[in-house]
N, C-alpha and C. Protein backbone atom coordinates (compact mmCIF):
# COMPACT_ATOMS: atom_id res chain seq x y z
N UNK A 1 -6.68 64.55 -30.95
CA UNK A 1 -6.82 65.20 -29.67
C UNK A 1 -6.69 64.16 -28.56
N UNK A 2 -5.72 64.12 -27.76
CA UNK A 2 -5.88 63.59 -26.19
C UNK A 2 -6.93 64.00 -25.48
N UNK A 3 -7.50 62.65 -24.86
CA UNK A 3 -8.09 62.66 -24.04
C UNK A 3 -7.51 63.11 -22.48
N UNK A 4 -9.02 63.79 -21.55
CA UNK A 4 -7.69 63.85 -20.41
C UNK A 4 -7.36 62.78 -19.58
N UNK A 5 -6.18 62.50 -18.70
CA UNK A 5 -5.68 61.77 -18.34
C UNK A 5 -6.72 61.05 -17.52
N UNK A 6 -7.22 61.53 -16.76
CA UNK A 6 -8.15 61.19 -15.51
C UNK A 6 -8.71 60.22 -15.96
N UNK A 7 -9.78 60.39 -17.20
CA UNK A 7 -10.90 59.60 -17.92
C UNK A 7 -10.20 58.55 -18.09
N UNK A 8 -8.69 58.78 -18.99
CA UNK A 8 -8.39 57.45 -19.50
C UNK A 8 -7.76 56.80 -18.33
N UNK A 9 -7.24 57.02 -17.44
CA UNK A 9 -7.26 56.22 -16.43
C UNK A 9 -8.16 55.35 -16.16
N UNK A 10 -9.02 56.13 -15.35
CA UNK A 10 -10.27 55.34 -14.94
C UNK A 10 -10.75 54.23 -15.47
N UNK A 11 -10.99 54.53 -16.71
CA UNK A 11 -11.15 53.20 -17.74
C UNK A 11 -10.50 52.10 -17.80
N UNK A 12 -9.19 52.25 -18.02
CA UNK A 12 -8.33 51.32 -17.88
C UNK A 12 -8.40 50.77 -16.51
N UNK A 13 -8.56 51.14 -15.13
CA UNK A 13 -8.95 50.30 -14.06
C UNK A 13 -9.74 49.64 -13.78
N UNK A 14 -10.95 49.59 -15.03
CA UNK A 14 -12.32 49.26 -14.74
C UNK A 14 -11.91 48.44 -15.35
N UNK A 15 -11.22 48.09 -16.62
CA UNK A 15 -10.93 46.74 -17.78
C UNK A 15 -9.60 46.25 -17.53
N UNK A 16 -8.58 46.99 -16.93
CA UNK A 16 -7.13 45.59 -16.86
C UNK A 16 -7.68 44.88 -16.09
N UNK A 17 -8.10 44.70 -14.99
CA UNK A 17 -8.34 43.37 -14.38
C UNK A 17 -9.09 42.09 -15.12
N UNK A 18 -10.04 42.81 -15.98
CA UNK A 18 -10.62 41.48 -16.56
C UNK A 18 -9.88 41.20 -17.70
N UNK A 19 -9.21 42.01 -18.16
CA UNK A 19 -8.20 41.65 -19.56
C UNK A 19 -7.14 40.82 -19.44
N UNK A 20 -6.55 41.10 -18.26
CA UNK A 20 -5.16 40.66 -17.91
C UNK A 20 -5.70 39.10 -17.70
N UNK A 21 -6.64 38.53 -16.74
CA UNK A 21 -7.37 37.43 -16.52
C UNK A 21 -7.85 36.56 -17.93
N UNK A 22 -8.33 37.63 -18.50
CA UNK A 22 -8.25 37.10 -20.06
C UNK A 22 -7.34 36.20 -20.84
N UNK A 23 -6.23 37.42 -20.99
CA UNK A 23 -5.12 37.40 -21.65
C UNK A 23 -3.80 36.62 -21.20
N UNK A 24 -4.06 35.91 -19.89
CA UNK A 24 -3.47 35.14 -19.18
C UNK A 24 -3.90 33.69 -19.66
N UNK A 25 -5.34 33.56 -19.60
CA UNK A 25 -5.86 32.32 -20.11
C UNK A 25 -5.72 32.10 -21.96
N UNK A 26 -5.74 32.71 -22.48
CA UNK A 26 -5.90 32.93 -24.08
C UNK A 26 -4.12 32.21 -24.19
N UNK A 27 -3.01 33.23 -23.25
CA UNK A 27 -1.79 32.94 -23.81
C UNK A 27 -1.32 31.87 -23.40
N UNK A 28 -1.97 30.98 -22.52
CA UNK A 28 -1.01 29.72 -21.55
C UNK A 28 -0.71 29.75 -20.75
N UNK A 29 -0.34 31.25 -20.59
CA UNK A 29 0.15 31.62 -19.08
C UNK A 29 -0.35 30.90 -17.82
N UNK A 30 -1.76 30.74 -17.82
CA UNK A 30 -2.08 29.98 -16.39
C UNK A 30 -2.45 28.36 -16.69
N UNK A 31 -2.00 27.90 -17.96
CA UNK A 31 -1.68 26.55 -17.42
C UNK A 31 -0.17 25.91 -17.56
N UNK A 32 0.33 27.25 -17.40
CA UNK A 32 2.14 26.84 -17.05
C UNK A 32 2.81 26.95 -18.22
N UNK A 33 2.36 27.25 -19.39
CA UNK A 33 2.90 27.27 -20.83
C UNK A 33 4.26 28.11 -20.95
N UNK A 34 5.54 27.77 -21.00
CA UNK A 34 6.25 28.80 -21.63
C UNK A 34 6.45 29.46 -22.95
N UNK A 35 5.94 30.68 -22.99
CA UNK A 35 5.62 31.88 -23.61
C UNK A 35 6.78 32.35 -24.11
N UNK A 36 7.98 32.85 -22.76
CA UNK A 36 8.70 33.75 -22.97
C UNK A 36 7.86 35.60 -22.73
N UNK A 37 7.39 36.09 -23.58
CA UNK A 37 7.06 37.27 -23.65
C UNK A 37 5.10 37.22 -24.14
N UNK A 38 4.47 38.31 -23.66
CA UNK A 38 3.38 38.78 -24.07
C UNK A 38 3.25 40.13 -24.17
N UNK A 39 2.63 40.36 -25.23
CA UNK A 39 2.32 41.96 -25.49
C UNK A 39 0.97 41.99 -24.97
N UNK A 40 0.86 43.81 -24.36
CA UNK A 40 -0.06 43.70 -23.42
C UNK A 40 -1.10 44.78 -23.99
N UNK A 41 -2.14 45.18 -24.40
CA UNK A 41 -3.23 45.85 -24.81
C UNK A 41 -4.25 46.23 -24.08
N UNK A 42 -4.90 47.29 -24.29
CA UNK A 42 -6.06 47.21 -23.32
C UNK A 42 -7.18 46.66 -24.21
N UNK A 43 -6.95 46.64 -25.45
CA UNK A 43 -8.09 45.92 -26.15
C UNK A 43 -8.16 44.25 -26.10
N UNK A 44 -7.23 43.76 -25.97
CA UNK A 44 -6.67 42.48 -25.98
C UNK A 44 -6.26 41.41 -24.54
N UNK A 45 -5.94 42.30 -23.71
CA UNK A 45 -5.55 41.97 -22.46
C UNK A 45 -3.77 41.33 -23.21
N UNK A 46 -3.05 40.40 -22.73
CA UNK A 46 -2.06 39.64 -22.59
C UNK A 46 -2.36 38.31 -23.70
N UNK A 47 -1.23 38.58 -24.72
CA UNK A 47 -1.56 37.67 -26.01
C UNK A 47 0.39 37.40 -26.32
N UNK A 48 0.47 36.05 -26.75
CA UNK A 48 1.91 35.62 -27.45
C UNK A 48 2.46 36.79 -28.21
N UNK A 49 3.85 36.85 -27.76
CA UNK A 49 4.36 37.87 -28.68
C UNK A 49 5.84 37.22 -29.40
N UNK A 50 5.81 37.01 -30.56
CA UNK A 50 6.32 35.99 -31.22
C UNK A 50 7.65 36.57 -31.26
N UNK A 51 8.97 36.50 -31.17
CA UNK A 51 10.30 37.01 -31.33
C UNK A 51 10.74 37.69 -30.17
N UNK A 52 10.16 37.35 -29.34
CA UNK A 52 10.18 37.75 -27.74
C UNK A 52 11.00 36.79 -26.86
N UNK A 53 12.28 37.38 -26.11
CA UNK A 53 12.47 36.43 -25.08
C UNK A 53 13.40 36.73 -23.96
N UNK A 54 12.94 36.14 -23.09
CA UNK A 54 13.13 36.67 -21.43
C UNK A 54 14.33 36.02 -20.91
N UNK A 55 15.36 36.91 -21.42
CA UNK A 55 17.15 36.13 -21.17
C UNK A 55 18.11 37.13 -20.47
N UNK A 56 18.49 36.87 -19.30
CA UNK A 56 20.04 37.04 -18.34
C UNK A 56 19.03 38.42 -18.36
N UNK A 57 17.74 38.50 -17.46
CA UNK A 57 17.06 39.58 -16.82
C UNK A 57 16.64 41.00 -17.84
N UNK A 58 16.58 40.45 -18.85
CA UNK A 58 16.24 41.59 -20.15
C UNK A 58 15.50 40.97 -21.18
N UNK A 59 14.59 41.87 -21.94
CA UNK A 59 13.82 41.32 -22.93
C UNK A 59 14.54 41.40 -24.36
N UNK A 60 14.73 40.00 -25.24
CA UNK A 60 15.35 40.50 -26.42
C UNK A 60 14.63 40.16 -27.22
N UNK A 61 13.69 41.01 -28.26
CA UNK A 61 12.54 41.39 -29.16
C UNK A 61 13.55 41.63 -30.49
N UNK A 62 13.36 40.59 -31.13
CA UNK A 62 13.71 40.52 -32.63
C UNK A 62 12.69 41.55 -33.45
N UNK A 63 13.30 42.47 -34.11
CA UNK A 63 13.06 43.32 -35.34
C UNK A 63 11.62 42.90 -35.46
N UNK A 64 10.84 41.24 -35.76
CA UNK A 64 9.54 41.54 -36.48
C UNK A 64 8.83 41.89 -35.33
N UNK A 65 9.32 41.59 -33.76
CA UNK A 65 8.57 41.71 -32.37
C UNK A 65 7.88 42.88 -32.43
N UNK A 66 9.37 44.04 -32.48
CA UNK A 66 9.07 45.21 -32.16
C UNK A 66 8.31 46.29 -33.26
N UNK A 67 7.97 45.23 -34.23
CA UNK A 67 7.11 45.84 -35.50
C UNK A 67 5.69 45.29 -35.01
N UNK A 68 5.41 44.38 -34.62
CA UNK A 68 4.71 43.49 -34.50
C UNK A 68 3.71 44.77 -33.19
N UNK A 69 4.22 45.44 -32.23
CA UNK A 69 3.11 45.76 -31.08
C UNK A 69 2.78 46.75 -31.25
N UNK A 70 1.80 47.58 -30.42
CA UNK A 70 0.92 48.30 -30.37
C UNK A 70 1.46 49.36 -29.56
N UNK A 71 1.68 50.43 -30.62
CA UNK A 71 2.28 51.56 -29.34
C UNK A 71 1.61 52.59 -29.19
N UNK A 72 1.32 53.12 -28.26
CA UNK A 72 0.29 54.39 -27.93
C UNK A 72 0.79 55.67 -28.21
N UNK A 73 -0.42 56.17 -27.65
CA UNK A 73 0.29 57.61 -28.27
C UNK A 73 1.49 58.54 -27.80
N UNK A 74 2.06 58.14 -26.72
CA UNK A 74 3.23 58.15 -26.35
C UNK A 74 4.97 57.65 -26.78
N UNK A 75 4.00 56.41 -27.96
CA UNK A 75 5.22 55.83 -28.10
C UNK A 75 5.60 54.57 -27.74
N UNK A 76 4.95 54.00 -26.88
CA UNK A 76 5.35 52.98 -25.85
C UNK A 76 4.12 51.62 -25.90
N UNK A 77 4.73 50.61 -26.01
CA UNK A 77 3.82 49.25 -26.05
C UNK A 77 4.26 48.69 -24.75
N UNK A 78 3.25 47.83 -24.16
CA UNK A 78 3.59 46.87 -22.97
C UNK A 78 3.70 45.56 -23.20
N UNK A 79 5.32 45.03 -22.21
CA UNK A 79 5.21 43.98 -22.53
C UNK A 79 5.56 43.01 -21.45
N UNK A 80 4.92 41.86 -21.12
CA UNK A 80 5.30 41.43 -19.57
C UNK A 80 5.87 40.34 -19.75
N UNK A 81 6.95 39.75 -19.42
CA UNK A 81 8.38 39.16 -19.20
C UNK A 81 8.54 38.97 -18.00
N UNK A 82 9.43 37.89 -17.63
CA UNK A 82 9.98 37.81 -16.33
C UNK A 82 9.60 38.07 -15.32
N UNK A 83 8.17 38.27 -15.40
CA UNK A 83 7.17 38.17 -13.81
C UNK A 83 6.92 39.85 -13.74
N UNK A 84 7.05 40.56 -14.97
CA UNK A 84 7.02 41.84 -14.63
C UNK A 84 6.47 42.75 -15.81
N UNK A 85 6.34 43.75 -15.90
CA UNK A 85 5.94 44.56 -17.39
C UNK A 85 6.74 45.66 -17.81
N UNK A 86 7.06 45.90 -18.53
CA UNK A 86 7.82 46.81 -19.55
C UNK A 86 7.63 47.42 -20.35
N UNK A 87 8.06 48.71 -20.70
CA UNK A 87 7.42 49.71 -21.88
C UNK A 87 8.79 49.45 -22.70
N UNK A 88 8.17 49.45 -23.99
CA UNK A 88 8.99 49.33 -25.05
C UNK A 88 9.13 50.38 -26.04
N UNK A 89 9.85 51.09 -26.71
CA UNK A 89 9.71 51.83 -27.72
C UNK A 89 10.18 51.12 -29.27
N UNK A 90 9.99 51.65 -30.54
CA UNK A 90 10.01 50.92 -30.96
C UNK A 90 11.61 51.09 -32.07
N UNK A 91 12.11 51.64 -31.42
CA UNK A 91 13.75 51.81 -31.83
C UNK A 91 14.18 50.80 -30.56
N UNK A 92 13.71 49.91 -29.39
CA UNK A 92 14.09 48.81 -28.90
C UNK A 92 14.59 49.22 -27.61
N UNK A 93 14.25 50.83 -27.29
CA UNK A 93 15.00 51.39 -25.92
C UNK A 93 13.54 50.03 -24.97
N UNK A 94 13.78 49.99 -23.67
CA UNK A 94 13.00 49.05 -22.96
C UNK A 94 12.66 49.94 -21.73
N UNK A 95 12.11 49.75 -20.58
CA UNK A 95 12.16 49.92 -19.56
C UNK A 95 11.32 48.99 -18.20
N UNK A 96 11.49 48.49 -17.17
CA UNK A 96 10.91 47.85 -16.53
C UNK A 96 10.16 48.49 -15.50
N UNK A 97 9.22 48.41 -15.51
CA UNK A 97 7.94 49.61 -14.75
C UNK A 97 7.08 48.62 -13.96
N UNK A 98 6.92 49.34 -13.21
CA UNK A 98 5.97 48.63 -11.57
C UNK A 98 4.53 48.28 -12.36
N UNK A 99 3.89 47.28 -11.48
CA UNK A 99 2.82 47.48 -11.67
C UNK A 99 1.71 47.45 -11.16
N UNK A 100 0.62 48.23 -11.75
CA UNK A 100 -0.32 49.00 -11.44
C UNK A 100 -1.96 48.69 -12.04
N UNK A 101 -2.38 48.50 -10.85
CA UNK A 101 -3.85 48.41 -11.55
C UNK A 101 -3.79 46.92 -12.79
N UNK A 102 -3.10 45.70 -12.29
CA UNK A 102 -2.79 44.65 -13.22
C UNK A 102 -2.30 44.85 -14.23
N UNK A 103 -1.23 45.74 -14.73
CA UNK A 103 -0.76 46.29 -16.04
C UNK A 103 0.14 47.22 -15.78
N UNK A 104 1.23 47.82 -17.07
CA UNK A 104 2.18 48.40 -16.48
C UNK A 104 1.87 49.60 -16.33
N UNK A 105 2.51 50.17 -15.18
CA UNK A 105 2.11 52.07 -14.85
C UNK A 105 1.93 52.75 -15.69
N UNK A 106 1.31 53.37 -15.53
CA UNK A 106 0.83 54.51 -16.20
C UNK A 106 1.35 56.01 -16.28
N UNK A 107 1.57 56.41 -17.76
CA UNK A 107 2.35 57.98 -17.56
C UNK A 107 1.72 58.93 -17.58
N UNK A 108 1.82 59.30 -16.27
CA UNK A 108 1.08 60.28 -15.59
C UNK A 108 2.22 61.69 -15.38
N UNK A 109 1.64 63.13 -15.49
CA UNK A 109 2.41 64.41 -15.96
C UNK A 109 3.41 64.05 -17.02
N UNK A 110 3.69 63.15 -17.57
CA UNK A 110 4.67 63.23 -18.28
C UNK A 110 5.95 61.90 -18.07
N UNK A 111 5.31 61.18 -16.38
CA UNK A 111 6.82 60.32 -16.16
C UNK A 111 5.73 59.21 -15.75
N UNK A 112 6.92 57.97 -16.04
CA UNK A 112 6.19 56.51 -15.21
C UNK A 112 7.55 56.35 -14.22
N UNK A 113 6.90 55.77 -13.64
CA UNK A 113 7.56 55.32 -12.41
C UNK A 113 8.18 53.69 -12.80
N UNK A 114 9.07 53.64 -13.05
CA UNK A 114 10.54 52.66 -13.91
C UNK A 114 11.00 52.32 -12.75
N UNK A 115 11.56 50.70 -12.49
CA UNK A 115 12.72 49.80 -11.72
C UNK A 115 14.03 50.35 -12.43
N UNK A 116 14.91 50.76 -11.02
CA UNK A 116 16.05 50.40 -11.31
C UNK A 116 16.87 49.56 -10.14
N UNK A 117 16.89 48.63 -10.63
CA UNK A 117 17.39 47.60 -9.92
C UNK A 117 16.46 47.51 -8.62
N UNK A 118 16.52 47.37 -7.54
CA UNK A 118 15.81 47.47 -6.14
C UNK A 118 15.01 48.99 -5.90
N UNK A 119 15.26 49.85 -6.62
CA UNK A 119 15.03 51.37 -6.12
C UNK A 119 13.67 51.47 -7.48
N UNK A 120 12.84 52.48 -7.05
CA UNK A 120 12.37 53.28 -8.36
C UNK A 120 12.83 54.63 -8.75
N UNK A 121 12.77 54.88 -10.09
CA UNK A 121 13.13 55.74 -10.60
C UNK A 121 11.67 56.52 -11.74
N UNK A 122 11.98 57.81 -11.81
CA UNK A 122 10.57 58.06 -12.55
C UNK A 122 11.50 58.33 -14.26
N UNK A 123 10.57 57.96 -15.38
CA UNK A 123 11.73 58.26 -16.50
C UNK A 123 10.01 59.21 -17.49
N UNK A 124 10.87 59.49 -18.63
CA UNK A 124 9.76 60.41 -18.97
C UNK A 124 9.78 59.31 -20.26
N UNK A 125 8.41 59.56 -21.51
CA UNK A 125 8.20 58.98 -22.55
C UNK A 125 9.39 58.45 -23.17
N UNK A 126 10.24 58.92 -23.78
CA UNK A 126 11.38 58.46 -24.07
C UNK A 126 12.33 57.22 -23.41
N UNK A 127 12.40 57.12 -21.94
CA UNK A 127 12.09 56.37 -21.16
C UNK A 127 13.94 56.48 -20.76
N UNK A 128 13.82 58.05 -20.58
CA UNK A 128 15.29 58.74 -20.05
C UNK A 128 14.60 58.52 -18.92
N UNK A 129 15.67 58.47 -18.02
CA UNK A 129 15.76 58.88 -16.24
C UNK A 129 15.27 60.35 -15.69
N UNK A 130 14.58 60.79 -15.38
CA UNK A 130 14.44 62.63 -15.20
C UNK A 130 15.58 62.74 -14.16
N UNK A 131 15.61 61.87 -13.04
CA UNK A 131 16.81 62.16 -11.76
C UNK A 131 16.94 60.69 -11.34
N UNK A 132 18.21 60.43 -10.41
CA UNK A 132 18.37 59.52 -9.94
C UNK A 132 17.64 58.69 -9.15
N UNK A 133 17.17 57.54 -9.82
CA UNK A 133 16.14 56.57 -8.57
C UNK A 133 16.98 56.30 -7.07
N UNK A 134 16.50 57.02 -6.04
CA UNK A 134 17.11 56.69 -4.73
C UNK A 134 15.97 56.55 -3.72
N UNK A 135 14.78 55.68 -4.30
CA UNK A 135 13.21 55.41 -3.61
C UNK A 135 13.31 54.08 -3.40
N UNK A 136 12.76 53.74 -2.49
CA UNK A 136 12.40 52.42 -2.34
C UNK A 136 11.18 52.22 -2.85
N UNK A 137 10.04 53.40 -2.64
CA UNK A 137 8.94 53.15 -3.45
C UNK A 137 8.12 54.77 -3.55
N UNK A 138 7.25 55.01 -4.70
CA UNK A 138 6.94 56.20 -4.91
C UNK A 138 5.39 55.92 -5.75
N UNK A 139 4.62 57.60 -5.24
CA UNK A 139 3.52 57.27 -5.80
C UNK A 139 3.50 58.28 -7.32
N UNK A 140 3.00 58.13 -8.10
CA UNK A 140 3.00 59.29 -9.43
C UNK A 140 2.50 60.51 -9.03
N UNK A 141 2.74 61.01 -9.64
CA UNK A 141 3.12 63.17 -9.42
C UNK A 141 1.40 63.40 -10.04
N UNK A 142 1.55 64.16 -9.08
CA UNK A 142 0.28 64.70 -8.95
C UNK A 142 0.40 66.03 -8.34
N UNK A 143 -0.50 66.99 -9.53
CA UNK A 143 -0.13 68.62 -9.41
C UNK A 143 1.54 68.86 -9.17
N UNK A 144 2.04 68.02 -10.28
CA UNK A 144 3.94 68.33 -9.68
C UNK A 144 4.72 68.09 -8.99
N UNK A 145 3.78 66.94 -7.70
CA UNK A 145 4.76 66.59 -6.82
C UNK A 145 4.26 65.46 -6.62
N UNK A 146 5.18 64.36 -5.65
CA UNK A 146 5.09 62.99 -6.22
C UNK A 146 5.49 62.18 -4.30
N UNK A 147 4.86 61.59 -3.99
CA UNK A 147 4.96 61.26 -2.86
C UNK A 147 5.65 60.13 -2.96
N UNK A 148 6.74 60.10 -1.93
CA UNK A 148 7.90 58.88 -2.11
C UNK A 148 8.39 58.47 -0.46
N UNK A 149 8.87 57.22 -0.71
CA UNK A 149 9.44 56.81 0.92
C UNK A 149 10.73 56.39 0.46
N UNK A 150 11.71 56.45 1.53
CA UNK A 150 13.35 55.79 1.76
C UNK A 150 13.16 55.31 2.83
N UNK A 151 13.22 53.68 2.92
CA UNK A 151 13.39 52.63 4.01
C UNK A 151 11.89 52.13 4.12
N UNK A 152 10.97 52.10 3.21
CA UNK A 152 9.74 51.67 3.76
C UNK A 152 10.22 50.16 3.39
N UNK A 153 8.80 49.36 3.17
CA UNK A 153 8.89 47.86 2.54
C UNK A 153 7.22 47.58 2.28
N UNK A 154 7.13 46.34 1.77
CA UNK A 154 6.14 45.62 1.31
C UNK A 154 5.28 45.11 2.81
N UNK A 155 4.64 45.58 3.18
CA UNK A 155 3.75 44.86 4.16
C UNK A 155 2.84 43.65 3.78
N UNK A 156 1.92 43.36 4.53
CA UNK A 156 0.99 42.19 4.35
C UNK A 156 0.12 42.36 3.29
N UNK A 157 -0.63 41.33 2.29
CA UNK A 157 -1.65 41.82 1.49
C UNK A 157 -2.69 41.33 2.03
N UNK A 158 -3.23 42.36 1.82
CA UNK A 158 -4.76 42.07 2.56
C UNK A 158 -5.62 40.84 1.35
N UNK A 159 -6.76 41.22 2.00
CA UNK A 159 -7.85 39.94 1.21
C UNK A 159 -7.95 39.87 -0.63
N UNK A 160 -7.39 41.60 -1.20
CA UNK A 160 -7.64 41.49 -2.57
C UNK A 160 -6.69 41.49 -2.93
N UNK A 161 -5.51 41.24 -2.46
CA UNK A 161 -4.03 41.17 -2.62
C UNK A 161 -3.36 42.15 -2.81
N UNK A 162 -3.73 43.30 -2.37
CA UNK A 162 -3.22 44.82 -2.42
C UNK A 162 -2.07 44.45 -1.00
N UNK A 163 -1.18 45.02 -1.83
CA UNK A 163 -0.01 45.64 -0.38
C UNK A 163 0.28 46.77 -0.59
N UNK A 164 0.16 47.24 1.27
CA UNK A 164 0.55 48.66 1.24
C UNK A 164 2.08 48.65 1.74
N UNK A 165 2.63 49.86 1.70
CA UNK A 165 4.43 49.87 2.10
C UNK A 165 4.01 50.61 3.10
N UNK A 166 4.87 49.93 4.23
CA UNK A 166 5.11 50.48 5.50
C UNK A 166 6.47 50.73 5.83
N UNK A 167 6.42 52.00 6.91
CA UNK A 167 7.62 52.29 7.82
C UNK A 167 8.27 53.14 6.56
N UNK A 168 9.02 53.12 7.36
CA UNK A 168 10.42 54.33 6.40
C UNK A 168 10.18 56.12 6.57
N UNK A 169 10.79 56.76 5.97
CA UNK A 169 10.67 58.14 6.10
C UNK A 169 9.68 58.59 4.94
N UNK A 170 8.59 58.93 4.20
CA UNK A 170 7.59 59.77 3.25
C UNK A 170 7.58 61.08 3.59
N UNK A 171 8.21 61.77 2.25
CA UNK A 171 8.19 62.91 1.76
C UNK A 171 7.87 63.20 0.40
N UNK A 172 7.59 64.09 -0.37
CA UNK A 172 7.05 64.81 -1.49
C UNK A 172 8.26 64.96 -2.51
N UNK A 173 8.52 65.18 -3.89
CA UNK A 173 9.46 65.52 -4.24
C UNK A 173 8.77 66.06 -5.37
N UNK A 174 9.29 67.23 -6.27
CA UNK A 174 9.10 67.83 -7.17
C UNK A 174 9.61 66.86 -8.83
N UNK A 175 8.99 67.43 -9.66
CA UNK A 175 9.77 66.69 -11.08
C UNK A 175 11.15 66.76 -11.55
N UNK A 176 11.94 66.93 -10.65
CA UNK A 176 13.17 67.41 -10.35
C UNK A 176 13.82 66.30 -9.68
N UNK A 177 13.23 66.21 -8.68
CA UNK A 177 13.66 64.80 -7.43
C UNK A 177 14.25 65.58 -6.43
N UNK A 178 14.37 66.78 -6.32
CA UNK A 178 14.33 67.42 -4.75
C UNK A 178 13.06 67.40 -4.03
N UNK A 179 13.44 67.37 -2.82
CA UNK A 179 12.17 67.58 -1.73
C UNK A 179 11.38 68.83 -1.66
N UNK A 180 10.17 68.79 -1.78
CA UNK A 180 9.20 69.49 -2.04
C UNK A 180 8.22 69.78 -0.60
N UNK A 181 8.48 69.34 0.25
CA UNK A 181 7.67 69.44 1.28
C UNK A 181 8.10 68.74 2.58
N UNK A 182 7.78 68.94 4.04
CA UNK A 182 8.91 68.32 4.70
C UNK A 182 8.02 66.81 4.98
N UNK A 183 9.11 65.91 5.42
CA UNK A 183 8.89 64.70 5.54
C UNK A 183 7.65 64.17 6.63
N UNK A 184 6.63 63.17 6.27
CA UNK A 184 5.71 62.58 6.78
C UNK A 184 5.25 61.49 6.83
N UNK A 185 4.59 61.02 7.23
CA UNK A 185 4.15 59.41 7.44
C UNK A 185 2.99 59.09 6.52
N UNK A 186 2.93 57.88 5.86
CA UNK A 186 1.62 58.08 4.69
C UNK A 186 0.44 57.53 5.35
C-alpha cells in the first residue's frame, strides 16, 4: 500500500537536509574528492556509486551501477552528477531533474519536473515528456494544475540560500501543458 503523498513528502524535508550533509561528507564530496557519481537515498543520504561517470554532460552507469541502486516504488533511483541530480530507471532511461528540498524532485500527481536543456519540462514515471518543456521555471501540479513562468529568472538568495524567480509572465497550466487559468504574478 502507498502511502499518501503529503506524509511522504514532509518527511523527506525534515531528513534530506541532514542526509545530503551527511552523504556529502561520508563520499568526499566536501573535501574535493573526485567521485564522478553518487547514489542518493533517503536512508543513506549521498554515498559512492561505483561504475558511475559524469562524461560530455550525461551519466554513463555500467550494468553493475544500475543493478547496484535503490529504486522506489516508482521505479526510479537518484543520482547526483555534474552538480545536479537525476532519476534513473533501471533499463538505463536517465533524466535530469531540478532540485528540491536538497535532493532530486519529487513525483508529485504522477510527473517530476525534468531539465531540458535551459527550459523545464514535466515527464511522468517512465520519464517520457507529458508536453513540450517551454518554462523557464515551474512549480509541481497541484489539484491538476501546475503554476509556471516564461521570462522569469533566478533572483537573489536570501540568508538560507533559497532563491526565488522573479519577473516574467506566471500562469497555471493543466497536465496537458495548456493554460489553465489566466496569467498572474507569483
Amino acid at each position: 500500500m502507498r502511502l499518501p503523498l503529503r506524509n511522504a513528502t514532509n518527511r523527506g524535508r525534515q531528513v534530506r537536509p541532514l542526509l545530503l550533509v551527511a552523504g556529502l561528507f561520508a563520499s568526499g564530496i566536501a573535501w574535493g574528492a573526485d567521485t564522478g557519481c553518487t547514489a542518493f537515498t533517503e536512508e543513506d543520504g549521498l554515498q559512492p556509486l561505483a561504475g558511475c561517470q559524469w562524461a560530455d554532460g550525461r551519466l554513463a552507469l555500467a550494468p553493475k551501477a544500475l543493478a547496484s541502486l535503490s529504486y522506489d516504488q516508482d521505479g526510479l533511483a537518484a543520482v547526483h552528477a555534474g552538480g545536479g541530480f537525476h532519476y534513473v530507471r533501471a533499463d538505463g532511461r536517465q533524466l535530469p531533474v531540478i532540485t528540491f528540498d536538497n535532493g532530486p524532485d519529487y513525483v508529485v500527481e504522477g510527473l517530476v519536473r525534468g531539465r531540458v536543456g535551459a527550459r523545464i519540462g514535466y515527464f511522468d514515471t517512465e520519464l517520457r515528456q507529458a508536453f513540450p518543456a517551454t518554462f523557464d521555471f515551474g512549480w509541481a501540479f497541484e489539484d491538476g494544475v501546475a503554476r509556471v513562468c516564461e521570462g522569469c529568472r533566478k533572483g537573489t538568495p536570501d540568508e538560507h540560500g533559497h532563491t526565488a524567480m522573479v519577473g516574467g509572465t506566471w500562469y497555471r497550466i493543466d497536465r496537458q501543458g495548456r493554460s489553465a487559468m489566466d496569467a498572474e504574478t507569483p
